[in-house]
N, C-alpha and C. Protein backbone atom coordinates (compact mmCIF):
# COMPACT_ATOMS: atom_id res chain seq x y z
N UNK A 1 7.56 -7.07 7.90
CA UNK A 1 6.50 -6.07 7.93
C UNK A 1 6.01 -5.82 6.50
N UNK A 2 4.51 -5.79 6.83
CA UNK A 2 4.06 -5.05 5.23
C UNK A 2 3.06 -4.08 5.45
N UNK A 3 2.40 -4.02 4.82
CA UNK A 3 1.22 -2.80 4.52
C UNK A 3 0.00 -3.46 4.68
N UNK A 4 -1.04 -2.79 5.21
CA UNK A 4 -2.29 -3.85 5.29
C UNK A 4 -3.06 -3.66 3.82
N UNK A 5 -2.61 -2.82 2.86
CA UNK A 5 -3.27 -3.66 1.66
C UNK A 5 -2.42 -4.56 1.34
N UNK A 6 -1.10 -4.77 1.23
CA UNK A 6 -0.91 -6.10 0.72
C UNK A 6 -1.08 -7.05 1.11
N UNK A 7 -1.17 -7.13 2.28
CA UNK A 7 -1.60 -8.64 2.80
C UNK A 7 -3.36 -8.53 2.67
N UNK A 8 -4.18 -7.50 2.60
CA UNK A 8 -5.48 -7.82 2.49
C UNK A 8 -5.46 -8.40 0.73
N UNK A 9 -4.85 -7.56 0.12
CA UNK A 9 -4.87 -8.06 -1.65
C UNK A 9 -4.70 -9.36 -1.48
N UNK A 10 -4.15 -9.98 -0.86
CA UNK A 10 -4.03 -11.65 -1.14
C UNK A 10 -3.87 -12.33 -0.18
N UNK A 11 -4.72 -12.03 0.38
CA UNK A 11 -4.73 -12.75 2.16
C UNK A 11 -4.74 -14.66 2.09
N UNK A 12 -5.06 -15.15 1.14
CA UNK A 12 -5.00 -16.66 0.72
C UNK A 12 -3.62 -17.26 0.75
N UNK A 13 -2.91 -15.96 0.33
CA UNK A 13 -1.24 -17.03 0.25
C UNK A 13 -0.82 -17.32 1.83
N UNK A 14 -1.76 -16.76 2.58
CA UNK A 14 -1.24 -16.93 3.80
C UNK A 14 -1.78 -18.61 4.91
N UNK A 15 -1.15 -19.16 5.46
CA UNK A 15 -2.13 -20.11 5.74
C UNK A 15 -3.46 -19.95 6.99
N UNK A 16 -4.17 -20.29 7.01
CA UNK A 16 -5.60 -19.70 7.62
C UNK A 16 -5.56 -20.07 9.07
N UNK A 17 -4.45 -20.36 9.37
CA UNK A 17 -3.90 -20.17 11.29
C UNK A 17 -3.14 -19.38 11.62
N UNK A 18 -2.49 -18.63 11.05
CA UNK A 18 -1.75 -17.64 11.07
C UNK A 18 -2.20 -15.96 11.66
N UNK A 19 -1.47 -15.30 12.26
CA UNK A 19 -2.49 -14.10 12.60
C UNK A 19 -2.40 -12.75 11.55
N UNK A 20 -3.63 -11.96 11.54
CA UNK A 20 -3.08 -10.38 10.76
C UNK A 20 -2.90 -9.89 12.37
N UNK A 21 -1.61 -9.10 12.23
CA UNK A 21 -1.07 -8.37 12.99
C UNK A 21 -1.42 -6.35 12.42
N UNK A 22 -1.68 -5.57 13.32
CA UNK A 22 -2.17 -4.33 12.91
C UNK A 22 -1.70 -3.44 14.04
N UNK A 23 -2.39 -2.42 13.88
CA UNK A 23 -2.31 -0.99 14.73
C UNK A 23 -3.19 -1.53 15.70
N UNK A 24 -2.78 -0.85 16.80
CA UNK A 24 -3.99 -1.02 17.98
C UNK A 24 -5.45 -0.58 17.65
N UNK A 25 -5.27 0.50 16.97
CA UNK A 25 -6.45 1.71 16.56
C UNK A 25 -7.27 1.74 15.32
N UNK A 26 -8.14 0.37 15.09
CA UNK A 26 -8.78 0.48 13.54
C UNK A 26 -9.51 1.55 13.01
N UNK A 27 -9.77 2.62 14.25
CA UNK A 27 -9.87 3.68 13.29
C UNK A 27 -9.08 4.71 12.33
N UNK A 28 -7.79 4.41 12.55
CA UNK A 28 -6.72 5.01 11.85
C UNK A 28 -6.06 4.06 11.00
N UNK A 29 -6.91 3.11 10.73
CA UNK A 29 -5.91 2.11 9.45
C UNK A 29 -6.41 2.83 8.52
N UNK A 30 -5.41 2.64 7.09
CA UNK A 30 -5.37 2.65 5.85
C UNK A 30 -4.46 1.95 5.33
N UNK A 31 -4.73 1.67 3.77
CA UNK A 31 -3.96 1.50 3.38
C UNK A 31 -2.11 0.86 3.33
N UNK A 32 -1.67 2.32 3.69
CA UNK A 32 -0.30 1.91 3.78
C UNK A 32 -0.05 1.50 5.39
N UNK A 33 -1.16 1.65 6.57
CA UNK A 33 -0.41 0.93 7.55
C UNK A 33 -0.02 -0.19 7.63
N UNK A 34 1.38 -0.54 8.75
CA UNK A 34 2.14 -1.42 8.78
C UNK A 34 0.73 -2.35 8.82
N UNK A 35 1.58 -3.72 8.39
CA UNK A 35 0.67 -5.06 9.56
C UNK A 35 1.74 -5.88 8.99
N UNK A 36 1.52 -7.39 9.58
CA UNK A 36 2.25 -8.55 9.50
C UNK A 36 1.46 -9.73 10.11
N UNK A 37 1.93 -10.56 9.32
CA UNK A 37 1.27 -11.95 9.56
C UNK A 37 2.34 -12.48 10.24
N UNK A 38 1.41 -13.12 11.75
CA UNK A 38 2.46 -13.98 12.50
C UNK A 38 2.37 -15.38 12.42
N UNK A 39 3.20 -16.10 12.10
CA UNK A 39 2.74 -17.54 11.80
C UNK A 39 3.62 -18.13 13.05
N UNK A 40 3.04 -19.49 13.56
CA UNK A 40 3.17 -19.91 15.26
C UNK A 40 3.48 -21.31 14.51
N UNK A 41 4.29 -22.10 15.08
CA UNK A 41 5.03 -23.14 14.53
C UNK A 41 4.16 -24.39 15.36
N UNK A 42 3.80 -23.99 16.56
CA UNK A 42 2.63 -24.83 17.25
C UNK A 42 1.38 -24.49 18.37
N UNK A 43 0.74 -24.76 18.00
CA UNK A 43 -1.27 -24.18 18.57
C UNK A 43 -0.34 -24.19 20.36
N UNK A 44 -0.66 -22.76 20.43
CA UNK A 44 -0.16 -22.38 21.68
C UNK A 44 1.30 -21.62 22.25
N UNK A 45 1.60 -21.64 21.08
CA UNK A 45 3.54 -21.23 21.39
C UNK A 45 3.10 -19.96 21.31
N UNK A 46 4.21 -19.19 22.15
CA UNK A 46 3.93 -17.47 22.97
C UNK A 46 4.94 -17.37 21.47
N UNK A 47 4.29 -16.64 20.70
CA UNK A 47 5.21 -15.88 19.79
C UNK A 47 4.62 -13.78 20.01
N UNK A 48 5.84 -13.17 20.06
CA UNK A 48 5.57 -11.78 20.26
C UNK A 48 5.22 -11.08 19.05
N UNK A 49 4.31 -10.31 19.11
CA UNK A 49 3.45 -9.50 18.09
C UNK A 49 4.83 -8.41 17.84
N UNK A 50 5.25 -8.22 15.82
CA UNK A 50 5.80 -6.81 16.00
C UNK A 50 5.68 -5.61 16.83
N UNK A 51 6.75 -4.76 16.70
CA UNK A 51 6.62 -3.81 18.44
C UNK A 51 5.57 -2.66 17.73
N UNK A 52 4.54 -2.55 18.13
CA UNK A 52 3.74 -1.13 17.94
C UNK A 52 2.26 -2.18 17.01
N UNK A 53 2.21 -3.54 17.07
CA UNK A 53 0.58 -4.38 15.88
C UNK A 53 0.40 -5.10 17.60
N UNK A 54 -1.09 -5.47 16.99
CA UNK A 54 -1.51 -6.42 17.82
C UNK A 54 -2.18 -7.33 17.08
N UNK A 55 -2.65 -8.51 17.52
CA UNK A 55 -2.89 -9.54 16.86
C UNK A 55 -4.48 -9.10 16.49
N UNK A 56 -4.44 -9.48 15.56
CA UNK A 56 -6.30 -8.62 15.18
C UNK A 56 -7.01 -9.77 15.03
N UNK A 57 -7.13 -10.45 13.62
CA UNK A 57 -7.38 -11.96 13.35
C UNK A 57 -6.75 -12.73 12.87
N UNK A 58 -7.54 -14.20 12.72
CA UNK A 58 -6.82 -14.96 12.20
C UNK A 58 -7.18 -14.66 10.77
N UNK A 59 -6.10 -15.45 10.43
CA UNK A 59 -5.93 -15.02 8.48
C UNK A 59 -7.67 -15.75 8.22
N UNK A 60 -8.11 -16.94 8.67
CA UNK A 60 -9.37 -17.75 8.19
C UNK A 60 -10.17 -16.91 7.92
N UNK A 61 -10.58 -15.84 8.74
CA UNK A 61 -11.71 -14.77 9.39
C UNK A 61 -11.56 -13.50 7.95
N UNK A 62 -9.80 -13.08 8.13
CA UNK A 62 -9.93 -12.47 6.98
C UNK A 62 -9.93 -12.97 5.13
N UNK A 63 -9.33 -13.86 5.40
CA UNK A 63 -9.83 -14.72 4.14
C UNK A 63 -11.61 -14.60 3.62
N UNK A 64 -12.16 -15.27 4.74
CA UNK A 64 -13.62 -15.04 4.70
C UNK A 64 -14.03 -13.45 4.08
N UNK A 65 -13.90 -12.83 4.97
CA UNK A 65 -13.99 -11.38 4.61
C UNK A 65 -13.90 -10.77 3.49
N UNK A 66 -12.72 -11.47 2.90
CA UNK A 66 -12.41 -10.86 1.76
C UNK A 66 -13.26 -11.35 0.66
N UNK A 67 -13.22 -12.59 0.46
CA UNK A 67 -13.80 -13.50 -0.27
C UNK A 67 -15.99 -12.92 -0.46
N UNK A 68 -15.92 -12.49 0.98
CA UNK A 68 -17.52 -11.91 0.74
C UNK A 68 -17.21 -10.40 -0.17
N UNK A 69 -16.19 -9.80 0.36
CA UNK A 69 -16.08 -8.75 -0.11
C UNK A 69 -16.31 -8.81 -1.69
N UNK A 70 -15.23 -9.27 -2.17
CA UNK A 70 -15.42 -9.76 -3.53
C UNK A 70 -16.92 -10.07 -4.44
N UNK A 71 -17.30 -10.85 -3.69
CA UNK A 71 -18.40 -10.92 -4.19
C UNK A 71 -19.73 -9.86 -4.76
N UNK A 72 -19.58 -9.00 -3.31
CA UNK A 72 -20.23 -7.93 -3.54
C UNK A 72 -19.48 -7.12 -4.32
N UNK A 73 -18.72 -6.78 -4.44
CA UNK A 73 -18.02 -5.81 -5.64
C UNK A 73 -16.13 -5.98 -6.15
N UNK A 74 -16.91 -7.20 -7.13
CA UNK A 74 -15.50 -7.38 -7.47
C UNK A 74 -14.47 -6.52 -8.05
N UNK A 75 -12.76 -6.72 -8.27
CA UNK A 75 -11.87 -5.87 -8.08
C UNK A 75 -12.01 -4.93 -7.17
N UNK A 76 -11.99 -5.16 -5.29
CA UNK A 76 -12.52 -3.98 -4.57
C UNK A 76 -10.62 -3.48 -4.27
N UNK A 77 -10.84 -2.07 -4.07
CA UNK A 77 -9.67 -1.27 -4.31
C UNK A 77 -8.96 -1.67 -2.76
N UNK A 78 -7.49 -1.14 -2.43
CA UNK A 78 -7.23 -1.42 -1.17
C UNK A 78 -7.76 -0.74 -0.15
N UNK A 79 -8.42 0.12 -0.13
CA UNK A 79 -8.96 1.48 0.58
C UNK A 79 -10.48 0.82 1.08
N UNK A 80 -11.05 0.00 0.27
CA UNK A 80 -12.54 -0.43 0.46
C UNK A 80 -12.35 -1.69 1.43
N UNK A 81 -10.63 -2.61 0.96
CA UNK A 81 -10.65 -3.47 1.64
C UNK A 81 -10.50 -3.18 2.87
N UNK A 82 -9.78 -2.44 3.62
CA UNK A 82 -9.24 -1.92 4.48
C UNK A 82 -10.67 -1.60 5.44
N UNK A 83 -10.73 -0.61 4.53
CA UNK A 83 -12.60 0.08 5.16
C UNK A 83 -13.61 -0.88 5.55
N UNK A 84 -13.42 -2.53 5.10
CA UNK A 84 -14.39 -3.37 5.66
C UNK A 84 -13.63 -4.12 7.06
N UNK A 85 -12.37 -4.09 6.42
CA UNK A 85 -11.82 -4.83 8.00
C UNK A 85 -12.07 -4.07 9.16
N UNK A 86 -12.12 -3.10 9.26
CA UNK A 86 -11.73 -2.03 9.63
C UNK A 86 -13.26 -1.89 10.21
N UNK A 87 -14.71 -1.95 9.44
CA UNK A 87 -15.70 -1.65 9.97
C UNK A 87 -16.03 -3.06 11.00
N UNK A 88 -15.61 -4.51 10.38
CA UNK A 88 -15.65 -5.74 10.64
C UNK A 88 -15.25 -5.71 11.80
N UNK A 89 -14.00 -4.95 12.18
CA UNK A 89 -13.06 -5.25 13.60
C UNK A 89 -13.72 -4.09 15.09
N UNK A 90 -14.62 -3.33 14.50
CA UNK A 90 -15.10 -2.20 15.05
C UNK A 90 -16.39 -1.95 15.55
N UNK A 91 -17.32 -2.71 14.21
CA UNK A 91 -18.75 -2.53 14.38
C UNK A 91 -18.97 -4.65 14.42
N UNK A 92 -18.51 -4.99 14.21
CA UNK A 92 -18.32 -6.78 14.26
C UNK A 92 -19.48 -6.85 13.59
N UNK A 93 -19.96 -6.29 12.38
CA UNK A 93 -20.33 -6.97 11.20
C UNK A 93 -20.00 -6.48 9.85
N UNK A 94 -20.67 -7.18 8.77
CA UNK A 94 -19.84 -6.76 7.81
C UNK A 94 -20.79 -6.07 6.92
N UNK A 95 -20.02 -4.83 6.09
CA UNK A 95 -21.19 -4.09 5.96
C UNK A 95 -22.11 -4.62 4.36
N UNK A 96 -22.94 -3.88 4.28
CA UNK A 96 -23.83 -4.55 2.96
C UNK A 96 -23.45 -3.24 1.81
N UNK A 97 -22.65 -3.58 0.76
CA UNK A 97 -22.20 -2.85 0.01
C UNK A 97 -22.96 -2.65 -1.26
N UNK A 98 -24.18 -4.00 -1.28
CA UNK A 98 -24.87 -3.76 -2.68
C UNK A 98 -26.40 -3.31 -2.46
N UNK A 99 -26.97 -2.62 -0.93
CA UNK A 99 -27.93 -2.22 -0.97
C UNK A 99 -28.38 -0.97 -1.21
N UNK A 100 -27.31 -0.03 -2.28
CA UNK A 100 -27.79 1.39 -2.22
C UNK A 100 -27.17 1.44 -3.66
N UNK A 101 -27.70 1.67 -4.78
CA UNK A 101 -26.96 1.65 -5.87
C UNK A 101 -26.12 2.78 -6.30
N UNK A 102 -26.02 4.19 -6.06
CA UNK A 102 -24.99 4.98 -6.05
C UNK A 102 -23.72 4.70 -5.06
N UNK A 103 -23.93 3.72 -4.22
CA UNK A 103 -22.85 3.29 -3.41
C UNK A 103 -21.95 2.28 -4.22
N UNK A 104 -22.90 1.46 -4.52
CA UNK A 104 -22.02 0.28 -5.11
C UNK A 104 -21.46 0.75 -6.69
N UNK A 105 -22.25 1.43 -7.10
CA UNK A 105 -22.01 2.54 -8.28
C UNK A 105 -20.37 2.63 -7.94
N UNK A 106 -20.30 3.19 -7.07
CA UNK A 106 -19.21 4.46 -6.52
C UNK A 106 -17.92 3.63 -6.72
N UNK A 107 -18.56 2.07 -5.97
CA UNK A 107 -16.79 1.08 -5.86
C UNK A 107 -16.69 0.63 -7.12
N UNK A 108 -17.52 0.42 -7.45
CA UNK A 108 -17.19 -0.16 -9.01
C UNK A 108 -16.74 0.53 -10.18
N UNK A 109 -16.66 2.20 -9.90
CA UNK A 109 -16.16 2.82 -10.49
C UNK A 109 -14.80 3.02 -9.89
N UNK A 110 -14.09 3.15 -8.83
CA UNK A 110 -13.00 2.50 -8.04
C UNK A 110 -12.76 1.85 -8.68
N UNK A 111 -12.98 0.66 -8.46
CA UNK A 111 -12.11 -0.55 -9.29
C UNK A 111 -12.08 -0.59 -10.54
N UNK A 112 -12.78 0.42 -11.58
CA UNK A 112 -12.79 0.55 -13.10
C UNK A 112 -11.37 1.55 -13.17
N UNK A 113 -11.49 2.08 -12.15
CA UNK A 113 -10.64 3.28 -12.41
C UNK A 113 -8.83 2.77 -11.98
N UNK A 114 -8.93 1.63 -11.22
CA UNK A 114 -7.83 0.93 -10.19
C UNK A 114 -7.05 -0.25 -11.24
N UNK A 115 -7.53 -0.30 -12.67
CA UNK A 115 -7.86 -1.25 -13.26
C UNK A 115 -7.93 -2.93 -13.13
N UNK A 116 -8.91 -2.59 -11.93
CA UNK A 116 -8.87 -4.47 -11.22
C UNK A 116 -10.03 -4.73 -11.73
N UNK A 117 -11.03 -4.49 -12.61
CA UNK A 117 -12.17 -4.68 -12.96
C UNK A 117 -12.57 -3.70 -14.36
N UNK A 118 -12.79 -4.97 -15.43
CA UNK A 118 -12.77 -4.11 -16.71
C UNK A 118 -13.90 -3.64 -17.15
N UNK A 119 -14.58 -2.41 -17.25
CA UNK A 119 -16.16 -2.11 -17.34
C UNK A 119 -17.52 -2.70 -17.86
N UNK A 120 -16.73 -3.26 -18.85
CA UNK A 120 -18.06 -4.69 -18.82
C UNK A 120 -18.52 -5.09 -17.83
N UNK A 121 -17.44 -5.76 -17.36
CA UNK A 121 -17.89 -6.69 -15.79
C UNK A 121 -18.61 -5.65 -14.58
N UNK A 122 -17.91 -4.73 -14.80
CA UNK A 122 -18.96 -3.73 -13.29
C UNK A 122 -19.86 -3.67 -13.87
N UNK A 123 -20.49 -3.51 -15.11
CA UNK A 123 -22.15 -3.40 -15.74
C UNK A 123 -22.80 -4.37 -15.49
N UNK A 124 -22.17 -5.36 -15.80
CA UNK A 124 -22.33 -7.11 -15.72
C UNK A 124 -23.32 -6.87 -14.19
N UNK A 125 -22.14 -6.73 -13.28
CA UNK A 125 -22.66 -6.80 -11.69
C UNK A 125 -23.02 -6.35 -11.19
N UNK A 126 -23.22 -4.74 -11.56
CA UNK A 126 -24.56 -3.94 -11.42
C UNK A 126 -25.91 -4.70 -11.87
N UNK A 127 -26.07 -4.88 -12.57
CA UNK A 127 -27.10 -5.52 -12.90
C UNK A 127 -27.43 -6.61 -12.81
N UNK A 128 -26.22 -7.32 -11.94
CA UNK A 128 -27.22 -8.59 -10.90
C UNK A 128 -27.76 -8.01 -10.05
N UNK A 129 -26.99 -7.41 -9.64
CA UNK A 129 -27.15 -6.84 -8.08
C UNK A 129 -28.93 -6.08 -7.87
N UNK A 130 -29.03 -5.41 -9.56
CA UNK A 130 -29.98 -4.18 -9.31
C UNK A 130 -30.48 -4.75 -10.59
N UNK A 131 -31.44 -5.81 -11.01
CA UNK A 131 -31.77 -6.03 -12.13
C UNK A 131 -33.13 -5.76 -12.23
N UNK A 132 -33.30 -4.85 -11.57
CA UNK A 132 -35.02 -4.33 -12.19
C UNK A 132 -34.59 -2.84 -12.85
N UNK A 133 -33.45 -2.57 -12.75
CA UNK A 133 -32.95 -1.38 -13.58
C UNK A 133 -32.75 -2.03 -15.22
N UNK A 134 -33.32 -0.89 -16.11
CA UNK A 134 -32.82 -1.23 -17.43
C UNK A 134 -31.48 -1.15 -17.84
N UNK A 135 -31.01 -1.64 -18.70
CA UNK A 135 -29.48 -1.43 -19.29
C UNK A 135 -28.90 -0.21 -19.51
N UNK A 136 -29.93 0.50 -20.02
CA UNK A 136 -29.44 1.90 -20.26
C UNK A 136 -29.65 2.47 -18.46
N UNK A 137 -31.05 2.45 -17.57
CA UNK A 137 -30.57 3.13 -15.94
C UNK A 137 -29.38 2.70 -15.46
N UNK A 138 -28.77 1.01 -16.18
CA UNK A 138 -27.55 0.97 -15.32
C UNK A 138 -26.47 1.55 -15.67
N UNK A 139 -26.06 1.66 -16.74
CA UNK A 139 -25.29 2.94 -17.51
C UNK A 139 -25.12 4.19 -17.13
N UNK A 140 -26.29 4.86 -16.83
CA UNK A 140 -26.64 5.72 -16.64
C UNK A 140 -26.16 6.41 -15.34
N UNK A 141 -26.16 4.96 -14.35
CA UNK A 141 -25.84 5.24 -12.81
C UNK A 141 -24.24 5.24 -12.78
N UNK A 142 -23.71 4.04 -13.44
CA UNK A 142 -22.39 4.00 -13.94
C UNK A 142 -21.58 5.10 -14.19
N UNK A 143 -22.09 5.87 -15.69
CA UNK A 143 -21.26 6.78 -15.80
C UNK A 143 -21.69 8.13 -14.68
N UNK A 144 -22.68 8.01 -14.20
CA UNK A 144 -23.06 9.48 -13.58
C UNK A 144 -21.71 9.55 -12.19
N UNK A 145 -21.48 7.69 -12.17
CA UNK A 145 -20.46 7.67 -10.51
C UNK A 145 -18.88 7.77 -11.42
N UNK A 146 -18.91 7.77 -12.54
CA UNK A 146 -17.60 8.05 -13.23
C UNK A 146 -17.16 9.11 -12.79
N UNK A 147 -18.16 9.85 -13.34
CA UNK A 147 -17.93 11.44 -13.86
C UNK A 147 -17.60 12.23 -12.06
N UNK A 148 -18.51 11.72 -11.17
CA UNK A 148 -18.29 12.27 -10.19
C UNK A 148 -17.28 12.30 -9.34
N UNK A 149 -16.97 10.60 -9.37
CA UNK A 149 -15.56 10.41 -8.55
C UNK A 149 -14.91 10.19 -9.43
């Protein structure tokens, strides 16, 4: 058994046939809930889900997931990862994290603050993301999501 951020933090070491195992209820994941990866020795063998997870996806699906995640806002915290599986497994798509710039503001100050992302780089990717903003508006939006969260 582990926690579903650790297996979302590095869902790659896992191999991409394998299942994430979870709570029945993705509206009550976080963080520290249990999950576990079930790995099946051959395509089809009845292996039993830990007592209280069910098989959610395959690791491929969350691999994917994550990997978009990333993209849109790298170093994303375990709470954001969670929050996309979580919207992914619920609303079955995935959400768009770089179309509102006090939003994406918000994670990237998360992950400045988580230290998975060193503030250069969230300026850096603010301003792909939003490059009709000047250097100083992106700053500007930056520290305003510091100060707040």
């Amino acid at each position: 058994m582990q926690t579903l951020a650790s297996v979302l933090q590095t869902p790659e070491q896992f191999p991409a046939t394998a299942w994430l195992c979870a709570p029945p209820e993705p509206a009550r994941w976080e963080p520290r809930s249990p999950a576990a990866v079930l790995l099946t020795a051959a395509a089809g063998q009845p292996v039993p889900t830990p007592p209280g997870l069910i098989r959610t996806l395959f690791l491929d699906e969350v691999q994917l997931l994550m990997e978009q995640l990333l993209r849109q806002v790298p170093g994303a915290v375990s709470g954001l990862r969670v929050e996309v599986l979580r919207r992914y497994c619920q609303e079955h798509e995935f959400p768009a994290l770089t179309s509102q710039p006090d939003e994406l503001a918000r994670h990237l100050v998360e992950a400045v603050r988580a230290g998975s992302l060193p503030p250069p780089e969230a300026l850096a990717h603010f301003r792909r993301c939003f490059s009709h903003f000047t250097r100083e508006a992106a700053q500007h939006i930056l520290a305003t999501a510091f100060l707040k969260w």
